[in-house]
N, C-alpha and C. Protein backbone atom coordinates (compact mmCIF):
# COMPACT_ATOMS: atom_id res chain seq x y z
N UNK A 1 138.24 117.75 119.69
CA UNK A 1 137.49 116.88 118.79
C UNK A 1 137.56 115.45 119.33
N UNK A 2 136.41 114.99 119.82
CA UNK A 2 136.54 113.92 120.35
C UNK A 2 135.10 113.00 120.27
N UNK A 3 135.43 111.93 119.51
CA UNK A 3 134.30 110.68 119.14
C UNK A 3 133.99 109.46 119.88
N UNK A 4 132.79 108.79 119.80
CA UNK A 4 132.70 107.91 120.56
C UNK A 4 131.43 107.29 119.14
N UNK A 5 132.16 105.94 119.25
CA UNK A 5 131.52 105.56 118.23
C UNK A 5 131.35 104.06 118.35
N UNK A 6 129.73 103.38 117.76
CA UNK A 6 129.85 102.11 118.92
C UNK A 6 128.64 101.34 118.15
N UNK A 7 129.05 100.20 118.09
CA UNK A 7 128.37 99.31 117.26
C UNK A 7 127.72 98.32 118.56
N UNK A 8 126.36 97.61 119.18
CA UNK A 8 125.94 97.27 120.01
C UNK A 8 124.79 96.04 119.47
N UNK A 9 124.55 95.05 120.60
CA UNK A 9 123.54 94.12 120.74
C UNK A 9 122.28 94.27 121.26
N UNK A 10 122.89 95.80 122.15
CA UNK A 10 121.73 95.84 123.20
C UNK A 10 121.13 97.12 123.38
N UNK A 11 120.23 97.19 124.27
CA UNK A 11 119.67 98.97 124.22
C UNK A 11 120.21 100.46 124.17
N UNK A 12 120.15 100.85 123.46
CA UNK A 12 120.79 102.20 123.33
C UNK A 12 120.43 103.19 124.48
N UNK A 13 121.03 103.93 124.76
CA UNK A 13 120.41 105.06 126.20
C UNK A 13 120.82 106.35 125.28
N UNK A 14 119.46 107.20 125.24
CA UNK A 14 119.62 108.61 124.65
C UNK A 14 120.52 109.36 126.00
N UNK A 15 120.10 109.14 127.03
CA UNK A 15 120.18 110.25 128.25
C UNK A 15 121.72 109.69 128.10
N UNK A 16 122.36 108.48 128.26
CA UNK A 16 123.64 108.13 128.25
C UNK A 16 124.29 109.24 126.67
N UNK A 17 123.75 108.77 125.91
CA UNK A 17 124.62 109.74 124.86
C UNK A 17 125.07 111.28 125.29
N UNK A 18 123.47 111.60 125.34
CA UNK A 18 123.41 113.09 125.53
C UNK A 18 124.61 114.00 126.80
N UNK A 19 124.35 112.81 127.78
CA UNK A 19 125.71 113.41 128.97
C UNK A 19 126.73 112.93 128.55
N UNK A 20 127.53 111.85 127.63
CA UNK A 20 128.58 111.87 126.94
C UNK A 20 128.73 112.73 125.89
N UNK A 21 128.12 113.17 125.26
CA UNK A 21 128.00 114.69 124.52
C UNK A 21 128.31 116.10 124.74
N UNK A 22 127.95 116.01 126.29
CA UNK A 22 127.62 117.47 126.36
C UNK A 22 129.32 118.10 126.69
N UNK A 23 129.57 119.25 126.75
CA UNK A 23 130.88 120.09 126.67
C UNK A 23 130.86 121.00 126.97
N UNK A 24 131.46 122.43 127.95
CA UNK A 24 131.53 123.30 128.46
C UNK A 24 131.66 124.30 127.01
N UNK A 25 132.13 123.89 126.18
CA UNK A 25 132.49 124.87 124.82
C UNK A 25 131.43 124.47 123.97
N UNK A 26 130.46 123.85 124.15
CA UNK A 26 129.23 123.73 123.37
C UNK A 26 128.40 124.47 123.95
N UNK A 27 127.32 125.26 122.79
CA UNK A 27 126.04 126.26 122.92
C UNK A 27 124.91 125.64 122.53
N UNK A 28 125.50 124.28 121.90
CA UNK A 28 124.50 123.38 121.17
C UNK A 28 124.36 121.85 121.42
N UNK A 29 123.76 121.10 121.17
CA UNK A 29 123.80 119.60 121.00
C UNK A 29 122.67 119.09 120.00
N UNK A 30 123.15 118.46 118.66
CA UNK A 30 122.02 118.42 118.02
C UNK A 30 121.83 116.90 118.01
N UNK A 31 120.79 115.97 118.24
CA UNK A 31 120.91 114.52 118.59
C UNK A 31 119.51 113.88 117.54
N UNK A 32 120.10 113.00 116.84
CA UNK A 32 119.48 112.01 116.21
C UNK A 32 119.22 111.14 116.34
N UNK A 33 117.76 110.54 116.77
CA UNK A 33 116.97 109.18 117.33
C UNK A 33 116.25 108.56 116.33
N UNK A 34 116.70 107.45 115.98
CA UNK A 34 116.16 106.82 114.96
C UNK A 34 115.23 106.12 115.88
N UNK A 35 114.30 105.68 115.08
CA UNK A 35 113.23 104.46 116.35
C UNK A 35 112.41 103.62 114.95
N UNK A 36 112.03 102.45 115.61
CA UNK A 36 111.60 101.55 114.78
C UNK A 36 109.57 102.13 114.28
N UNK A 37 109.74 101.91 113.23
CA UNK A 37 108.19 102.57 113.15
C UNK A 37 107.53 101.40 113.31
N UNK A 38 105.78 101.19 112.73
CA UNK A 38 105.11 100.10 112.55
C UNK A 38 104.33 99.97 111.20
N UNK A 39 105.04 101.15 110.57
CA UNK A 39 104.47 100.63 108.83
C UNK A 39 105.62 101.35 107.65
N UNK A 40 105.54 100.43 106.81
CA UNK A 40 106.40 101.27 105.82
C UNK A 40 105.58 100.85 104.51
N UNK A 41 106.03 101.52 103.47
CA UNK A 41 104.82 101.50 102.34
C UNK A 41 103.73 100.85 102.56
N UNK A 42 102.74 101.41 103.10
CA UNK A 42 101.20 100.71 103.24
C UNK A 42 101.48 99.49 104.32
N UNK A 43 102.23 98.92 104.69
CA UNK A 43 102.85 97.35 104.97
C UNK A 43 103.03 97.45 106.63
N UNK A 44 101.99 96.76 107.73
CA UNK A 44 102.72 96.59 108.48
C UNK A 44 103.64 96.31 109.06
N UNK A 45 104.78 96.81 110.16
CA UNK A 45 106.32 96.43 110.39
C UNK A 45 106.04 95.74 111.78
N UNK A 46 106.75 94.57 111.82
CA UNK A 46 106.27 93.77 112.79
C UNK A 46 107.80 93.55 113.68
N UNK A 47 108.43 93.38 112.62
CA UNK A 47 110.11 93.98 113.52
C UNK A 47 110.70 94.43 112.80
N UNK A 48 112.26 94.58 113.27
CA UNK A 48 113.26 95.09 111.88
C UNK A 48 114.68 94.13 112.54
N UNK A 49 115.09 93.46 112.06
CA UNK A 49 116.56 92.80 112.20
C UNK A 49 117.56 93.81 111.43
N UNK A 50 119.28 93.83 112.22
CA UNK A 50 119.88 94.33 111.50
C UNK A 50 121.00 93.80 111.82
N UNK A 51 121.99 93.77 110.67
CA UNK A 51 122.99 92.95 110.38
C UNK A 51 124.04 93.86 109.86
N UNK A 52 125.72 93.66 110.28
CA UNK A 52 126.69 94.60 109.74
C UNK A 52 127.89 93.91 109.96
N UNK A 53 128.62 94.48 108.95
CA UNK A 53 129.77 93.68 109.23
C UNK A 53 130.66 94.71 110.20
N UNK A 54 131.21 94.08 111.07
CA UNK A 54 131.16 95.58 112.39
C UNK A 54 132.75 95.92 111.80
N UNK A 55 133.94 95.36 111.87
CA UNK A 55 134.71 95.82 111.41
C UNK A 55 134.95 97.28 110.80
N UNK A 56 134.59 96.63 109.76
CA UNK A 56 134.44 97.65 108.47
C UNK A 56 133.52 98.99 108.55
N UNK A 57 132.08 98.47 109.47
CA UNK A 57 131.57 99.94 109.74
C UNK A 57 132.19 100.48 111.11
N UNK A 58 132.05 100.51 112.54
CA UNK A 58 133.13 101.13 112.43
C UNK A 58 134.13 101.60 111.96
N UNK A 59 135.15 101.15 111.18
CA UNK A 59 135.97 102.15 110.29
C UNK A 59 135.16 103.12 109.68
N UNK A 60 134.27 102.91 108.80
CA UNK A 60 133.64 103.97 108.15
C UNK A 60 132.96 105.17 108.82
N UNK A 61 132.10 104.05 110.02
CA UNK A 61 131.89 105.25 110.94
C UNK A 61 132.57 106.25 111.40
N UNK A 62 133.67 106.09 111.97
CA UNK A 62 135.32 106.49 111.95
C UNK A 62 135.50 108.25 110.90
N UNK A 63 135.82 107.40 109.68
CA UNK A 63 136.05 107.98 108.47
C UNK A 63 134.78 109.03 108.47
N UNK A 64 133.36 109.04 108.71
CA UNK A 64 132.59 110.10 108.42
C UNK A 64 132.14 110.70 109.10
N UNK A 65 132.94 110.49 110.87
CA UNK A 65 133.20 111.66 111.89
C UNK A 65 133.92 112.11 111.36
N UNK A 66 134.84 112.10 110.71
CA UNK A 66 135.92 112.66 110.73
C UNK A 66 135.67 113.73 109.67
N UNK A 67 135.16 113.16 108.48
CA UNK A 67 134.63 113.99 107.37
C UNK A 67 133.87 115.50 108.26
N UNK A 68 133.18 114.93 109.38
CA UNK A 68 132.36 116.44 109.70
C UNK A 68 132.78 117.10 110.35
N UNK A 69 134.30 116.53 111.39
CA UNK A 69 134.90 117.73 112.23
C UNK A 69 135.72 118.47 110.78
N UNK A 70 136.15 117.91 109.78
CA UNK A 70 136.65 118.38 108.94
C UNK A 70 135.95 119.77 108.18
N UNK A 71 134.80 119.50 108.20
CA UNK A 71 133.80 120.14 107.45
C UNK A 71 132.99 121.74 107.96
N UNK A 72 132.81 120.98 109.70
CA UNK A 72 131.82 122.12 110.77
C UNK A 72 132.51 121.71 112.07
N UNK A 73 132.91 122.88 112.91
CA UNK A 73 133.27 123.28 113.55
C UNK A 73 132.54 122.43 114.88
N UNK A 74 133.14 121.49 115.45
CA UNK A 74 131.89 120.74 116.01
C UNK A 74 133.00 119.85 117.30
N UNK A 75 132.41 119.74 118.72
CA UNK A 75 133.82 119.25 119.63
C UNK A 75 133.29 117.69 119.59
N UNK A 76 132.51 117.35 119.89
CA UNK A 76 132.24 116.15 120.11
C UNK A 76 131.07 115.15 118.93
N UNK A 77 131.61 113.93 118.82
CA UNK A 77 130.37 113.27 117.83
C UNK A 77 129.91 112.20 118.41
N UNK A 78 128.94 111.59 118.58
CA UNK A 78 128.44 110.12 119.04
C UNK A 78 127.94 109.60 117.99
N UNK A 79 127.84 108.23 117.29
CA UNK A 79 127.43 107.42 116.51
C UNK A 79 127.29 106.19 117.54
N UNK A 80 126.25 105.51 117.48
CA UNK A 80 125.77 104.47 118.13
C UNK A 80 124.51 103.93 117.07
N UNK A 81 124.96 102.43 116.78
CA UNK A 81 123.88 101.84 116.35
C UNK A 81 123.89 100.43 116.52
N UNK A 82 122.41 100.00 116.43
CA UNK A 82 122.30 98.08 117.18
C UNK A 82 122.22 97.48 116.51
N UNK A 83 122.70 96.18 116.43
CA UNK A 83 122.49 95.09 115.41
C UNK A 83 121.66 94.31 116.62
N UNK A 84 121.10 93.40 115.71
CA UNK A 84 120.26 92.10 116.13
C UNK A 84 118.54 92.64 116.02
N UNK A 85 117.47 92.18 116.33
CA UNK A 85 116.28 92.11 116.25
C UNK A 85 115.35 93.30 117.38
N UNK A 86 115.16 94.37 116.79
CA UNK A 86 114.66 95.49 117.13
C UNK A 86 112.91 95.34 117.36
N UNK A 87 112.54 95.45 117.81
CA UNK A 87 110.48 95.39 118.02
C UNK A 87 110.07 97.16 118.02
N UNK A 88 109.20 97.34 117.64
CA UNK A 88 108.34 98.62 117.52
C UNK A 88 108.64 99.64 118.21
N UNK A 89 109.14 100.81 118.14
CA UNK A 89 109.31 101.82 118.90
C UNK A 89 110.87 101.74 118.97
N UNK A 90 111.68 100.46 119.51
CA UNK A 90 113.40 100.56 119.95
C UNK A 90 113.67 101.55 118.99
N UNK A 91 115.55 101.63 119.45
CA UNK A 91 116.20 102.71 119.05
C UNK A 91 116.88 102.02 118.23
N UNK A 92 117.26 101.87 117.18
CA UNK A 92 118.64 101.31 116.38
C UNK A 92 119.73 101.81 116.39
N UNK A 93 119.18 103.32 115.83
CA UNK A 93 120.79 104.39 115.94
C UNK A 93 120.39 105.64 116.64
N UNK A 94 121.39 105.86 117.39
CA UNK A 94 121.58 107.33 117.69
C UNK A 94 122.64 108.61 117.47
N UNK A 95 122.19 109.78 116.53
CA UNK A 95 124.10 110.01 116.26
C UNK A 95 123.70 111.83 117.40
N UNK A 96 124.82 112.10 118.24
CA UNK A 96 125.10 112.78 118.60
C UNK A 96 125.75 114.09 118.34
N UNK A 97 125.61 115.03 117.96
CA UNK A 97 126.89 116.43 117.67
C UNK A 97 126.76 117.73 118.80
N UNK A 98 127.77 117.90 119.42
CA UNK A 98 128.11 119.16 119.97
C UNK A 98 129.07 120.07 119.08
N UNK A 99 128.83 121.20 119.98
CA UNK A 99 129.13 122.38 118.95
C UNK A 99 128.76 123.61 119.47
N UNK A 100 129.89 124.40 119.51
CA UNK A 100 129.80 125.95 119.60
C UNK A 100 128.75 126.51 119.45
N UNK A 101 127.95 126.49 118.46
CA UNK A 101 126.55 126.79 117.63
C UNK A 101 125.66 126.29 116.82
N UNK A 102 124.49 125.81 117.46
CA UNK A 102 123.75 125.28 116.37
C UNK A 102 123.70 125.05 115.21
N UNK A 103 124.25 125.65 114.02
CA UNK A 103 123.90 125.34 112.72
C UNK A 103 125.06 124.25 112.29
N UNK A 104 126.44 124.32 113.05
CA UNK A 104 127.12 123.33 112.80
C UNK A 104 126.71 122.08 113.59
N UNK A 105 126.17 122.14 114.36
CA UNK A 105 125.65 120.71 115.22
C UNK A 105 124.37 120.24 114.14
N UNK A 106 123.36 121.21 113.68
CA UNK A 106 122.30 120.53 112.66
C UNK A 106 122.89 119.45 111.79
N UNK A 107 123.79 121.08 110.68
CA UNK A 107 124.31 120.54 109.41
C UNK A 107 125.29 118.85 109.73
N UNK A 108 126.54 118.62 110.70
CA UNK A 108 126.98 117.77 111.09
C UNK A 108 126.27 116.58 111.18
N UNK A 109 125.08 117.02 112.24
CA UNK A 109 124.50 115.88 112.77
C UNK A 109 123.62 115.25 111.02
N UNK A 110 122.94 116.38 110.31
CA UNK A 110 122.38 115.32 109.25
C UNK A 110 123.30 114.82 108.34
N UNK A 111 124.31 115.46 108.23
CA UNK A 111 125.40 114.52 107.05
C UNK A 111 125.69 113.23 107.90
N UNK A 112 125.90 113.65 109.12
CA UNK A 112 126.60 111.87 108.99
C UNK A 112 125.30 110.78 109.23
N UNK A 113 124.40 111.03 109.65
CA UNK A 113 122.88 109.89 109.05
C UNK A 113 122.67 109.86 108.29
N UNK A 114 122.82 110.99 106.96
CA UNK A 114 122.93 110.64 105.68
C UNK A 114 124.11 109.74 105.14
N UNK A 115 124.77 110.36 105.77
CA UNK A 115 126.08 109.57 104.87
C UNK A 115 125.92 108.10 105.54
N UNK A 116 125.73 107.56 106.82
CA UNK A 116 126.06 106.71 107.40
C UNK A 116 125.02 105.64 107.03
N UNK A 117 123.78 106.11 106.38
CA UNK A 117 122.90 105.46 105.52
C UNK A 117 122.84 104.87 104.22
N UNK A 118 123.92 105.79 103.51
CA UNK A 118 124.60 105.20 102.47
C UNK A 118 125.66 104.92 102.34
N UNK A 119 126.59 104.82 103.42
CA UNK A 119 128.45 104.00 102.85
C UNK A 119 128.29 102.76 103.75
N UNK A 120 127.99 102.92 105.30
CA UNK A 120 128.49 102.18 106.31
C UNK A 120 127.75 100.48 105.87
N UNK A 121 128.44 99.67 106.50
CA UNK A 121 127.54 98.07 106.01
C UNK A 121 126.74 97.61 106.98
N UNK A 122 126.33 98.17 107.57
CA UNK A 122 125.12 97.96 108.51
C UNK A 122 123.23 97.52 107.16
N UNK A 123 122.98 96.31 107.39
CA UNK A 123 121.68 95.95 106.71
C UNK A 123 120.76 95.86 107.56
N UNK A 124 119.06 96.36 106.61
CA UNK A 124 117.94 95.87 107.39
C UNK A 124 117.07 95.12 106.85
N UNK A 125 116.40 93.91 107.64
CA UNK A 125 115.29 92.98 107.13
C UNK A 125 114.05 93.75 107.74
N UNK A 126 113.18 94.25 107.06
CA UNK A 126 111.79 94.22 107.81
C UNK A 126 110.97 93.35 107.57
N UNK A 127 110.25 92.69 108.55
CA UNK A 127 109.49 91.81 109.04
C UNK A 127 107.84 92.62 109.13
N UNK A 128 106.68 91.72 107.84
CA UNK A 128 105.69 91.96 107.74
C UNK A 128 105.05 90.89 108.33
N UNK A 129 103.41 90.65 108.98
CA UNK A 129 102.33 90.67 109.15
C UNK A 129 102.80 89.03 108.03
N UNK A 130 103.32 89.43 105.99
CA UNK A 130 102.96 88.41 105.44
C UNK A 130 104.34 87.95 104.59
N UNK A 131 105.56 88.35 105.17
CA UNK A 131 106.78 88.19 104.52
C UNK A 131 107.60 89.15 105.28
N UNK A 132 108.88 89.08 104.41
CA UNK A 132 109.90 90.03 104.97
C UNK A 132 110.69 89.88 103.80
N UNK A 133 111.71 91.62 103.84
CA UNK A 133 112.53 91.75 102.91
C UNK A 133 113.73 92.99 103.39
N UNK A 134 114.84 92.45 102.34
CA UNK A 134 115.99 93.20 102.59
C UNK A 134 115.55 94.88 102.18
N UNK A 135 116.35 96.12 103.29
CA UNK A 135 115.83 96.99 102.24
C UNK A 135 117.38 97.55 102.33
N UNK A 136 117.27 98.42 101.36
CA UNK A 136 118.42 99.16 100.83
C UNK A 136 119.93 98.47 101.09
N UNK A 137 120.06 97.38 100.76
CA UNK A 137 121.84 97.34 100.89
C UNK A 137 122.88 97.74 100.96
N UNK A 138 123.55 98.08 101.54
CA UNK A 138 124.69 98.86 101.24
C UNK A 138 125.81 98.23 100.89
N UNK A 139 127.38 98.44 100.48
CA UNK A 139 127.99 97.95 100.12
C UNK A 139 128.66 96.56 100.47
């Protein structure tokens, strides 16, 4: 069981995750690419800024690998996500799971983007065309 978990300024590399992922005892790798869209409710997205207090998420990040080797049978986890000012298409987060078998690399891989969407303190501003606003806060 072994994590790599990483709070960043700068470009994320899928292909970098994916070969830090991979494992001779894995049958699976299930990998989550977040990417910046260009509309959200009706509203063009013109960027997205993101802000966290890194400390603290790391720890949490931490805490909800841990929750999923606890949970599914799974050797390796990657969590990677960027703070600072993202443009159309970038990556923000990427979370990684290997695993013996697919259904524990799925199930793994969506709890912790779920979960990591609602505990960790990572914030986003999206940037419209005619304003901008905070969305979902977390703690």
């Amino acid at each position: 069981m072994t994590t790599q978990i990483k709070i960043a300024d700068t470009h994320l590399n899928p292909a970098e995750c994916i070969e830090w992922v991979m494992s001779p005892e894995a049958g699976g790798i299930d990998i989550f690419i977040g990417t910046v869209r260009n509309a959200t409710k009706g509203k063009t997205v013109v960027k997205l800024d993101f802000e966290c207090y890194e400390a603290m998420a790391i720890k949490e990040m931490e805490k909800i690998a841990g929750q999923a080797f606890d949970r599914w049978p799974v050797q390796k986890i990657l969590v990677h996500h960027r703070t600072g000012t993202l443009q159309i298409a970038e990556i923000p987060v990427i979370i990684a799971v290997a695993a013996a078998h697919r259904g524990a690399a799925f199930e793994a891989c969506r709890y912790i983007i779920d979960t990591l969407k609602q505990t960790v303190p990572i914030w986003k501003k999206e940037f419209f065309e005619d304003g901008e606003v905070w969305v979902a806060a977390h703690p």
